[in-house]
C-alpha atoms as a PDB file:
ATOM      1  CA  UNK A   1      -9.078 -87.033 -12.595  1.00  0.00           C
ATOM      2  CA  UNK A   2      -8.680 -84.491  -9.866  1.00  0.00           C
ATOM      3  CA  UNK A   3     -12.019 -83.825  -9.291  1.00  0.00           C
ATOM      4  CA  UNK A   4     -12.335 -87.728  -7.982  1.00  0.00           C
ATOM      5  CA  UNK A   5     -10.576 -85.804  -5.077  1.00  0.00           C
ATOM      6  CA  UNK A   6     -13.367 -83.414  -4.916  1.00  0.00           C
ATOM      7  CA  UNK A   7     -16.400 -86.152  -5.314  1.00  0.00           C
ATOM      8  CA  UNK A   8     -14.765 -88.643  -2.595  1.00  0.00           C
ATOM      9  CA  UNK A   9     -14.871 -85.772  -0.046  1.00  0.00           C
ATOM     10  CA  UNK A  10     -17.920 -84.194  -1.291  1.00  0.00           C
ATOM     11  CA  UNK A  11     -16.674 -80.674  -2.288  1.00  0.00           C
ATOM     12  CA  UNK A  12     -19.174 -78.919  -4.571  1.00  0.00           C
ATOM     13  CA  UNK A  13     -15.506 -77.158  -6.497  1.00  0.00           C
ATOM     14  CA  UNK A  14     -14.442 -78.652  -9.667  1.00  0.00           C
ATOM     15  CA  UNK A  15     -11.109 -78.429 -10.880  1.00  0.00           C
ATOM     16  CA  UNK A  16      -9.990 -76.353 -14.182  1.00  0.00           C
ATOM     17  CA  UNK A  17      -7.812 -78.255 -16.106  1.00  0.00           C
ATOM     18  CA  UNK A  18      -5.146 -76.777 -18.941  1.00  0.00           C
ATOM     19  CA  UNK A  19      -2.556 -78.697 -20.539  1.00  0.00           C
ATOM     20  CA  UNK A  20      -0.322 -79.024 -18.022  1.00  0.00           C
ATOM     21  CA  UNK A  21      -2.070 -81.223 -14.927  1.00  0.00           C
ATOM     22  CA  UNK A  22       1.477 -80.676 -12.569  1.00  0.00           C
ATOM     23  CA  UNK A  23       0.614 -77.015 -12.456  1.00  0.00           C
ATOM     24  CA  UNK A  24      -2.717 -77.977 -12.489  1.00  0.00           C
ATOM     25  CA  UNK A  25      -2.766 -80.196  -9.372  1.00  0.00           C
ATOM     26  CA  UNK A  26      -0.610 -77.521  -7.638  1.00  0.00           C
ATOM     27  CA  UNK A  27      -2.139 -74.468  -8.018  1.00  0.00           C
ATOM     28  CA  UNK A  28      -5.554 -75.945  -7.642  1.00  0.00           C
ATOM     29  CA  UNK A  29      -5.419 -78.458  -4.801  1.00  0.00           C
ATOM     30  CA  UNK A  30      -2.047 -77.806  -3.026  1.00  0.00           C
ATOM     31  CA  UNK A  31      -2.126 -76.915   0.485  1.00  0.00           C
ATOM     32  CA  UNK A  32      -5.520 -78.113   0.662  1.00  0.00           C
ATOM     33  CA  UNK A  33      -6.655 -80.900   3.234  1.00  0.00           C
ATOM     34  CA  UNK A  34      -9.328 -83.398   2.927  1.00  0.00           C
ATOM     35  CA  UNK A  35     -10.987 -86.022   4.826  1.00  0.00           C
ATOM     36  CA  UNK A  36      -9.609 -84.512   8.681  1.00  0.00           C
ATOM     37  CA  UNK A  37      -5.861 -84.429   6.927  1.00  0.00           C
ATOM     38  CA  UNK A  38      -6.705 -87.630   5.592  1.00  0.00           C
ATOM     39  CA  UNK A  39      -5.242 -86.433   2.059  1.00  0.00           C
ATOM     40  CA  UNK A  40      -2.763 -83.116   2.408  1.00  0.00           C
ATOM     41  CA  UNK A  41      -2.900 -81.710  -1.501  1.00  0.00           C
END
């Protein structure tokens, strides 16, 4: 799901996903910015 993120701004990363995709999504794309601050993670 996440990695969508990753594909639509084409970064090579891929996310790691456990079982909880809140911590996931924060730990792993937070503070992040795509697309020129398009998206702000």
């Amino acid at each position: 799901m996440f990695n969508d993120i990753y594909n639509h701004f084409n970064v090579s990363k891929k996310v790691q996903y456990s079982v909880d995709l809140y911590n996931d999504f924060i730990l792993q794309l937070g503070g992040k910015r795509f697309g020129n601050g398009v998206f702000n993670g």
